[in-house]
N, C-alpha and C. Protein backbone atom coordinates (compact mmCIF):
# COMPACT_ATOMS: atom_id res chain seq x y z
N UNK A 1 0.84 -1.19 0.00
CA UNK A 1 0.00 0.00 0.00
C UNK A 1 0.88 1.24 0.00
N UNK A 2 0.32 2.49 -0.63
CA UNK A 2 1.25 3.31 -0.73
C UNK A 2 0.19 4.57 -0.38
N UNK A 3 0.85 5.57 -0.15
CA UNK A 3 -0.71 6.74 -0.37
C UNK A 3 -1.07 6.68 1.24
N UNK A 4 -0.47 5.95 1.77
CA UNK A 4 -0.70 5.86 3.64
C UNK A 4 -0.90 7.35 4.34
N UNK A 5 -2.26 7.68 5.03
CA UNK A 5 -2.60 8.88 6.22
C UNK A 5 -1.68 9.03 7.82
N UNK A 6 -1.35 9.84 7.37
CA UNK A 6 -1.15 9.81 9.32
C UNK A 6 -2.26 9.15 9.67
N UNK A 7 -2.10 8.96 11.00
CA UNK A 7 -3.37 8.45 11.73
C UNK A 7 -4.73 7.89 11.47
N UNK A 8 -3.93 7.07 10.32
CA UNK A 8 -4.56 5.96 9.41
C UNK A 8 -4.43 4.55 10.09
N UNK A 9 -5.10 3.29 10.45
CA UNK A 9 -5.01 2.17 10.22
C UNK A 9 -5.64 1.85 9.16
N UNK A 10 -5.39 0.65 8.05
CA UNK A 10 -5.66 0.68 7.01
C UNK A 10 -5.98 -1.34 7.09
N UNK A 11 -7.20 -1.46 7.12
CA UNK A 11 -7.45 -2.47 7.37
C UNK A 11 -8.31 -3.83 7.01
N UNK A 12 -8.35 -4.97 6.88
CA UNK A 12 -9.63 -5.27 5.86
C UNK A 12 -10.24 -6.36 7.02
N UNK A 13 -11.86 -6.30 6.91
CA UNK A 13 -12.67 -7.05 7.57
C UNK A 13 -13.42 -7.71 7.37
N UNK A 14 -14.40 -8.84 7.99
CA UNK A 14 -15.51 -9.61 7.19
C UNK A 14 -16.11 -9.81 8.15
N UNK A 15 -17.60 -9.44 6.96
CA UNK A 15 -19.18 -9.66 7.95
C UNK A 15 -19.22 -11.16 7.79
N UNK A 16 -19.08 -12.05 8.77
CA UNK A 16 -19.08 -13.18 8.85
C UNK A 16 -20.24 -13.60 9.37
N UNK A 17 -21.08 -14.20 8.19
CA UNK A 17 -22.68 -14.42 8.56
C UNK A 17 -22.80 -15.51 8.14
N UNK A 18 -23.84 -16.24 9.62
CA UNK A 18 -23.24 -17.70 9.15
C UNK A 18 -24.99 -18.75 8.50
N UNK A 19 -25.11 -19.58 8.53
CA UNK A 19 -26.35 -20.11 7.91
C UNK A 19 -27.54 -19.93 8.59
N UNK A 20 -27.73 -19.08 9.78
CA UNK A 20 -28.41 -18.74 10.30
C UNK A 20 -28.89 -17.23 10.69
N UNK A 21 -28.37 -16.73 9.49
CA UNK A 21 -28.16 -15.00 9.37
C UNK A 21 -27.63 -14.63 10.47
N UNK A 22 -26.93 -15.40 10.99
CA UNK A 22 -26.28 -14.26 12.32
C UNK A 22 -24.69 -13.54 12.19
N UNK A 23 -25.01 -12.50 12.84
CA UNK A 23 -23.32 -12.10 12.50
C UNK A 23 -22.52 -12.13 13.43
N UNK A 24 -21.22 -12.72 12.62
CA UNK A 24 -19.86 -12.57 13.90
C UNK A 24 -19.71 -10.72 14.37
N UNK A 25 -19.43 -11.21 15.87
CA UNK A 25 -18.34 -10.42 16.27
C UNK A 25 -17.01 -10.46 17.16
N UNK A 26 -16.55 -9.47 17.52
CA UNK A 26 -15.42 -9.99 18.20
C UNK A 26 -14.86 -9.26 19.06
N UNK A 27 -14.07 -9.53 20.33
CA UNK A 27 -13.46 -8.49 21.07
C UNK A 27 -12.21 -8.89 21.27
N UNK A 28 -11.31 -8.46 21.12
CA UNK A 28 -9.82 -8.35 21.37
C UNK A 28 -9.51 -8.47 22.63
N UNK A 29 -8.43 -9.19 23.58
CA UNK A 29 -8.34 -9.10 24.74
C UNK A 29 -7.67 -7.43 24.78
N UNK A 30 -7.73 -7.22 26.37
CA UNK A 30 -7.80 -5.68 27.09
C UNK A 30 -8.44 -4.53 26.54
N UNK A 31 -9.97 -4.55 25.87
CA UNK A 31 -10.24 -3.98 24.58
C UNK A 31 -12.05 -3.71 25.75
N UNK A 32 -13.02 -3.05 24.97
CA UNK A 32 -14.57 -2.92 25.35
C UNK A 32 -15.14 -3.38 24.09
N UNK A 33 -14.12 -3.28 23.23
CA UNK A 33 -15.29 -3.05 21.64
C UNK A 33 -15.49 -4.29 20.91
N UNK A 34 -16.65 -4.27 20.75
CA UNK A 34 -16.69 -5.62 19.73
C UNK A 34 -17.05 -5.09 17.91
N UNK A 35 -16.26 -5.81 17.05
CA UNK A 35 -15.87 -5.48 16.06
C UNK A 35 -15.64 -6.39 14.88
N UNK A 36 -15.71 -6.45 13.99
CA UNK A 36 -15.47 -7.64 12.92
C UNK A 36 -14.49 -8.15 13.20
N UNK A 37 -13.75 -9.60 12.73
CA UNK A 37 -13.10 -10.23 12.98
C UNK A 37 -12.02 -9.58 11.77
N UNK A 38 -10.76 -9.57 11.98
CA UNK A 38 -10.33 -8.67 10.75
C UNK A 38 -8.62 -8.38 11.37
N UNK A 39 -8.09 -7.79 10.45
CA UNK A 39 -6.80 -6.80 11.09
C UNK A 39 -6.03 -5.77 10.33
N UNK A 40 -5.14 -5.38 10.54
CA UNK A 40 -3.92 -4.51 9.88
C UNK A 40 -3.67 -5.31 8.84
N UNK A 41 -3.54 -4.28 7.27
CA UNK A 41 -2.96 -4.75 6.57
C UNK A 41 -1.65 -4.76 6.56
N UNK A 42 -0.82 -5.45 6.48
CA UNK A 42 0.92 -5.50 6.50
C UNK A 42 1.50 -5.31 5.24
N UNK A 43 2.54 -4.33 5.13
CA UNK A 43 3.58 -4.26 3.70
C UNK A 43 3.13 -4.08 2.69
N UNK A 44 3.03 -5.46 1.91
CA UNK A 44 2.50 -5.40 0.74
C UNK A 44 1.30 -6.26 0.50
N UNK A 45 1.03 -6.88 1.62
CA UNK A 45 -0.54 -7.59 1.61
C UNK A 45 -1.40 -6.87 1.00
N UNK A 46 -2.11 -7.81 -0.41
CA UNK A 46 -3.45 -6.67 -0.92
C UNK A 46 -4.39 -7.29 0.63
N UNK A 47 -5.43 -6.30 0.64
CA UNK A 47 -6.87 -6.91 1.70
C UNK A 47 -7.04 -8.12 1.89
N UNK A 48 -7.32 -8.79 0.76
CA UNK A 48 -7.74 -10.46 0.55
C UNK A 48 -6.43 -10.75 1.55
N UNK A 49 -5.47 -10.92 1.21
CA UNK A 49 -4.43 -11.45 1.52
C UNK A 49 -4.33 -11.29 3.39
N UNK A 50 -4.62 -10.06 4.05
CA UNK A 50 -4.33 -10.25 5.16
C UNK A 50 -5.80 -10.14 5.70
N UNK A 51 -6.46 -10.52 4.59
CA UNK A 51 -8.22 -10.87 5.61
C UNK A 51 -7.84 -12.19 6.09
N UNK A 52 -7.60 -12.98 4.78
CA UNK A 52 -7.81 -14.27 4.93
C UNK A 52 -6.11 -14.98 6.13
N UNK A 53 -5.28 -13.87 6.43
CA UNK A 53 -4.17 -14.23 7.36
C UNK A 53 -4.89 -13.93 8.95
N UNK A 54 -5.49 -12.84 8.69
CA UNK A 54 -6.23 -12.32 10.08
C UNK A 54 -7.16 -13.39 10.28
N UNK A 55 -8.28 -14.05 9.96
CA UNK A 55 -9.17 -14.81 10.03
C UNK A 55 -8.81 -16.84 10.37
N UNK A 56 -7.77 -16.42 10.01
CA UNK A 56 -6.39 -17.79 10.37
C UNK A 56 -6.31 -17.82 12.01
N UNK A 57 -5.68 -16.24 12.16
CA UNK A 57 -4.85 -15.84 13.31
C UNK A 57 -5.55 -16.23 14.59
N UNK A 58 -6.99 -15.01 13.91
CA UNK A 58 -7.84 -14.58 14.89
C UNK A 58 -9.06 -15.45 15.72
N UNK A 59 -9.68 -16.39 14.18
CA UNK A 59 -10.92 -16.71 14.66
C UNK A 59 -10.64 -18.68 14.15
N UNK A 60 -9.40 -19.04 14.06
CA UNK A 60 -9.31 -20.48 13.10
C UNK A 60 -9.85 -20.54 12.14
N UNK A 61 -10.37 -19.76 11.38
CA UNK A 61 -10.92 -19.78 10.13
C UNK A 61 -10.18 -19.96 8.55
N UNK A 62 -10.65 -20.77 8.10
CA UNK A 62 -9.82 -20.97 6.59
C UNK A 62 -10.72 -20.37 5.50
N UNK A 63 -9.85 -19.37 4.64
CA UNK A 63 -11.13 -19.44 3.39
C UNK A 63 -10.22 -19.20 2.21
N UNK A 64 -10.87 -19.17 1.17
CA UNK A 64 -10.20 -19.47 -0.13
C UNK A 64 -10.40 -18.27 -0.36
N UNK A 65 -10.12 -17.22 -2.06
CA UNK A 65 -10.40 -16.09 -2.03
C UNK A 65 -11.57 -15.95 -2.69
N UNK A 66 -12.20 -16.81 -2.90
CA UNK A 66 -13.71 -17.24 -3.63
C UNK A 66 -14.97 -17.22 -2.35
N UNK A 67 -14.38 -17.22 -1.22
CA UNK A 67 -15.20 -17.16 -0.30
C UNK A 67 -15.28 -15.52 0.30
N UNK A 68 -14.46 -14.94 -0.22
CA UNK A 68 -14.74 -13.42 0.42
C UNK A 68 -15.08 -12.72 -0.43
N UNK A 69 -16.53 -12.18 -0.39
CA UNK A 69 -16.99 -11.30 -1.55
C UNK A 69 -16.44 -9.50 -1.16
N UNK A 70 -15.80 -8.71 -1.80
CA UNK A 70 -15.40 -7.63 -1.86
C UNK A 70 -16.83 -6.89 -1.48
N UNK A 71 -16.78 -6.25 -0.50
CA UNK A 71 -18.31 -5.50 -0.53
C UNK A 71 -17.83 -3.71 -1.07
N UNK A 72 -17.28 -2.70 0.49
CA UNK A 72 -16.59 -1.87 -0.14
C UNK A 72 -16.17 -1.04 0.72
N UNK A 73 -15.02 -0.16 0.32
CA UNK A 73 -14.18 0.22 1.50
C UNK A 73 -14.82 1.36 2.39
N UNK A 74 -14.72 1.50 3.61
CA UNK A 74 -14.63 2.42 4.21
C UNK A 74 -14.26 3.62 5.29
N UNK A 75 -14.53 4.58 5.75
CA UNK A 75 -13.64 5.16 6.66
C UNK A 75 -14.35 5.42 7.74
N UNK A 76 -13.86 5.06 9.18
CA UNK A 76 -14.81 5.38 10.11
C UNK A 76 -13.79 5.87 11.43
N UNK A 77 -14.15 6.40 12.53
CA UNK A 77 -13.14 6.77 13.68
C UNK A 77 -12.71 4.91 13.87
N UNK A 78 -11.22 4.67 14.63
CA UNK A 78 -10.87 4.02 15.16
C UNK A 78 -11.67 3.45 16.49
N UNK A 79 -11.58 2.12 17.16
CA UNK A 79 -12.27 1.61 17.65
C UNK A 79 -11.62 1.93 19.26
N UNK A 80 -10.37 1.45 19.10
CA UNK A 80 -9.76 1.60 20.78
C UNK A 80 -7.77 2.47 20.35
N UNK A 81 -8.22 3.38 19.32
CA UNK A 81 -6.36 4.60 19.48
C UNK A 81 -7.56 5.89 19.29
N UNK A 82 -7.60 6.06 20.56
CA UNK A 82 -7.95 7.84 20.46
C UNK A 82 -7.11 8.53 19.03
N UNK A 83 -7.95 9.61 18.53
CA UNK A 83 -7.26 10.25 17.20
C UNK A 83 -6.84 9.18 15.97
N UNK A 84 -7.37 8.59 16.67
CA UNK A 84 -7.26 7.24 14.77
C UNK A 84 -8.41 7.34 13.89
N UNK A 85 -8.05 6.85 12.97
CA UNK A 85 -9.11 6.51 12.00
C UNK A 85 -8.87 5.37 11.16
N UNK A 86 -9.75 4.57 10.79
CA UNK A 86 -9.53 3.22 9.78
C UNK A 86 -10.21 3.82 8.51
N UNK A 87 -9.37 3.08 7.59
CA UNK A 87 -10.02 2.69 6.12
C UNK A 87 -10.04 1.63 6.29
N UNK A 88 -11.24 0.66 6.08
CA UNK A 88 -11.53 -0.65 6.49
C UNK A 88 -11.96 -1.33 4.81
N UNK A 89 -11.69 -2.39 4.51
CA UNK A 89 -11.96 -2.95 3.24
C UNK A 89 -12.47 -4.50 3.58
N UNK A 90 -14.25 -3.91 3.66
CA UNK A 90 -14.93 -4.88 3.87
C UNK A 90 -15.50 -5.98 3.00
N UNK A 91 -15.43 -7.01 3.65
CA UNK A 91 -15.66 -8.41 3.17
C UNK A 91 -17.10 -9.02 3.30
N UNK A 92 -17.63 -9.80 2.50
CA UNK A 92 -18.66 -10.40 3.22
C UNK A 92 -18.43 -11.76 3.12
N UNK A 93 -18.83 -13.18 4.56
CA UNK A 93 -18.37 -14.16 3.99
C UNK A 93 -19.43 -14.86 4.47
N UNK A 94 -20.37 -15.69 3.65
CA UNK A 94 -21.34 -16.95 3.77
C UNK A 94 -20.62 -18.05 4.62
N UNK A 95 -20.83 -18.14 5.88
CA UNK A 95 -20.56 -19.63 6.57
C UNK A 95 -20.91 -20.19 6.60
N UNK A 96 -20.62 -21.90 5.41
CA UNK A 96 -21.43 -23.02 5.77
C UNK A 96 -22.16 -23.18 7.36
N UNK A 97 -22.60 -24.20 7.19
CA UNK A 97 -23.37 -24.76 8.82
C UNK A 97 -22.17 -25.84 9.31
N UNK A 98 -22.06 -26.10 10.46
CA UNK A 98 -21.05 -27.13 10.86
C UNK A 98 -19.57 -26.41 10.76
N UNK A 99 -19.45 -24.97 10.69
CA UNK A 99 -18.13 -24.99 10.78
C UNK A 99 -17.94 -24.18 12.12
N UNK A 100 -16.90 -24.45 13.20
CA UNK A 100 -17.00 -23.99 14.47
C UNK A 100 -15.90 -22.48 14.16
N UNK A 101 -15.68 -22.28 14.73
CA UNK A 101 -15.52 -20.63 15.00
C UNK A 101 -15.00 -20.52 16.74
N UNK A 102 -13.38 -20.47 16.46
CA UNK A 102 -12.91 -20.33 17.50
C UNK A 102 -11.73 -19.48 17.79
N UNK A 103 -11.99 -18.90 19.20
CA UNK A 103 -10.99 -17.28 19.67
C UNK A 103 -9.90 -17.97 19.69
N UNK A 104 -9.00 -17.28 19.12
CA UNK A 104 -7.47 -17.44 19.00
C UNK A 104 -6.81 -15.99 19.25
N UNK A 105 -5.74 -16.45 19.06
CA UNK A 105 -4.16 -14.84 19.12
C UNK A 105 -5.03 -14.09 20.43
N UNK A 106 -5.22 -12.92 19.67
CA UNK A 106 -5.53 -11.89 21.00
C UNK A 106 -6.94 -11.91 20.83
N UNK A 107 -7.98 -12.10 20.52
CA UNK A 107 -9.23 -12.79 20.45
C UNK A 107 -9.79 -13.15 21.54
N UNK A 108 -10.54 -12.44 22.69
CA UNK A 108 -11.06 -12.79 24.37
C UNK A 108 -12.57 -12.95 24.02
N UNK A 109 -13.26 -12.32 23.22
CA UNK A 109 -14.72 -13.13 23.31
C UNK A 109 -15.09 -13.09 21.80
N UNK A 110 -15.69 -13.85 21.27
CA UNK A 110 -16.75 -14.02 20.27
C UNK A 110 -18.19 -14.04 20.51
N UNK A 111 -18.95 -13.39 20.00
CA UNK A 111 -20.52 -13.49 20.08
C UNK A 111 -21.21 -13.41 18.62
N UNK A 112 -22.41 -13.99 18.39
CA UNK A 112 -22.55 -14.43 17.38
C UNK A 112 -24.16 -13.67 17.57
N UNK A 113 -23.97 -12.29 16.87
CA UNK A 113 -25.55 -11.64 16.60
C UNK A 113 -27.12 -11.90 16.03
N UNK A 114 -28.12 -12.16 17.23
CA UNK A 114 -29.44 -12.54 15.93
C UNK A 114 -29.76 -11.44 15.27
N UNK A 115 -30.75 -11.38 14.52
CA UNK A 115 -31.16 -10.32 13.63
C UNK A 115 -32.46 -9.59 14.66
N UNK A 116 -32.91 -10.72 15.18
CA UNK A 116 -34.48 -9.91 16.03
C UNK A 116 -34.20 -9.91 17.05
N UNK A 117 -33.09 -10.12 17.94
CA UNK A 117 -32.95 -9.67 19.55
C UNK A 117 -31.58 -10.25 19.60
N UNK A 118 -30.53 -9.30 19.74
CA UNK A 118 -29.44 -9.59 20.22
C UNK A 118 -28.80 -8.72 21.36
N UNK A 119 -27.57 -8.69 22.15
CA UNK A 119 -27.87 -7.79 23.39
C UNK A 119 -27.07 -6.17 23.01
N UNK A 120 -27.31 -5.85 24.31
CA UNK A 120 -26.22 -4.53 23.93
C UNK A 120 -25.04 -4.76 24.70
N UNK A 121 -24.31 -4.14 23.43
CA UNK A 121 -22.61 -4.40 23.46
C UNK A 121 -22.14 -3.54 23.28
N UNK A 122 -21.06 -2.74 23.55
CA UNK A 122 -19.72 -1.78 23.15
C UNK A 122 -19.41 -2.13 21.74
N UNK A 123 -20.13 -1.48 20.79
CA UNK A 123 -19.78 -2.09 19.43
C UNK A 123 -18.75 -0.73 19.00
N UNK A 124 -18.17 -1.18 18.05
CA UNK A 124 -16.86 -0.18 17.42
C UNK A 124 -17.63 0.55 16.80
N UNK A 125 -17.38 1.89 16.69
CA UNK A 125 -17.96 2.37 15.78
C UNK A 125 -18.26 2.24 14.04
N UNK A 126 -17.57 1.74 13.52
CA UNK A 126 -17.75 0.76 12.00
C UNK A 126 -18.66 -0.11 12.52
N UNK A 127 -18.90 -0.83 13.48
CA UNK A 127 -20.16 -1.67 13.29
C UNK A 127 -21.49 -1.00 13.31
N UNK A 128 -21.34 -0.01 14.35
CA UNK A 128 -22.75 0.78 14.37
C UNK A 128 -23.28 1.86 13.12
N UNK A 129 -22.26 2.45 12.70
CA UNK A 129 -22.65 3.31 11.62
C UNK A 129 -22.73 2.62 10.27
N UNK A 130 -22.09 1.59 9.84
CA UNK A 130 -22.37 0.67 8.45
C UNK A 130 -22.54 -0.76 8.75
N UNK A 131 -22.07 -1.63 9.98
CA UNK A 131 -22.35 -3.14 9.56
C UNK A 131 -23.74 -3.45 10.02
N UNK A 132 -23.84 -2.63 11.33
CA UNK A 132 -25.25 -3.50 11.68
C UNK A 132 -26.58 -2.80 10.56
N UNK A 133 -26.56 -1.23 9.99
CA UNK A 133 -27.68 -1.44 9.06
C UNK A 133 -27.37 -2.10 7.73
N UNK A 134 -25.79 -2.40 7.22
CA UNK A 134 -25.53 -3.41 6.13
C UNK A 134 -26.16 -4.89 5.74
N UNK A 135 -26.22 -5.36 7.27
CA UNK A 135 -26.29 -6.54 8.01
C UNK A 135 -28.14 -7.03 7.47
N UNK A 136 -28.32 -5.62 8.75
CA UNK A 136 -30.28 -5.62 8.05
C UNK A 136 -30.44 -5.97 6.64
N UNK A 137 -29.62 -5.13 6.12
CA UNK A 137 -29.80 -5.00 4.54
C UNK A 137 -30.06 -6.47 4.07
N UNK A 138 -28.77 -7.29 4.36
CA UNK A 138 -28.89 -8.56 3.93
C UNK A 138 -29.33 -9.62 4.50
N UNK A 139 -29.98 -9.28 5.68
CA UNK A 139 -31.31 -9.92 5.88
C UNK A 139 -32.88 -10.09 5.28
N UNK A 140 -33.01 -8.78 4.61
CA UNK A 140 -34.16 -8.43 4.23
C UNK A 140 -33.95 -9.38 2.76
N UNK A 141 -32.90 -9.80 2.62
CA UNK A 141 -32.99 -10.59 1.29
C UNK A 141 -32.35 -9.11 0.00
N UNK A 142 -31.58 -8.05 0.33
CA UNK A 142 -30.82 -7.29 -0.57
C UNK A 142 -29.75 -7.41 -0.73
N UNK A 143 -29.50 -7.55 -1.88
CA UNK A 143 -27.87 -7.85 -2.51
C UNK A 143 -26.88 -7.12 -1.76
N UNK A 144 -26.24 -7.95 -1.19
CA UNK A 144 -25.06 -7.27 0.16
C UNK A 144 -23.73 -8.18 -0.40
């Protein structure tokens, strides 16, 4: 990547929704926020490349690059660096049924969102301002 902001993280993530329309989330240990499963892009990693390393790291997850649909990038305040900001390059990924989903690296909780009653959480701000009405979106049955 080149073209890098100050007080940029530059990062790629995935709405990980699994056969039961629910969506992943995630909290980082020493952290409040829960947030897509995702990370820093490194060097010369395109997105794909350190989604699918982050999703290894983070959650044991394997995916091919056929499994992450490009949705589209965006910019929102940082979740836990006061004065940050992310460009986030979001993913969307269909989870078969039967595949488990487990916290790894720095990874302290996973929770897995319904669509008609799920609780309240410290969500990052990228989840509240684009994933959770994205999320609706592709519940209602709209091309997400």
């Amino acid at each position: 990547m080149t073209d890098r902001k100050p007080n940029y993280f530059y990062i790629a993530a995935a709405m990980v929704i699994d056969h039961k329309n629910r969506l992943l989330l995630v909290r980082k240990r020493n952290t409040e926020k829960f947030m897509l499963p995702g990370g820093k892009i490194d060097g010369t990693e395109s997105p794909l490349e350190a989604l699918m390393r982050e999703l290894q790291e983070e959650i044991d997850l394997t995916i091919t690059p056929d499994d992450a649909h490009f949705l589209q990038t965006y910019d929102a305040k940082a979740a836990n660096e006061p004065d940050h900001r992310i460009e986030s390059n979001l993913f969307r990924i269909a989870l078969p049924e039967g595949i488990t989903i487990t916290p790894q690296a720095e990874i302290e909780e996973i929770v897995w969102l319904n669509a008609t009653d799920y609780p309240t959480l410290n969500f990052a701000p990228l989840v509240v301002e684009r994933i959770l009405p994205l999320w609706q979106e592709h519940i209602r049955g709209k091309q997400v």
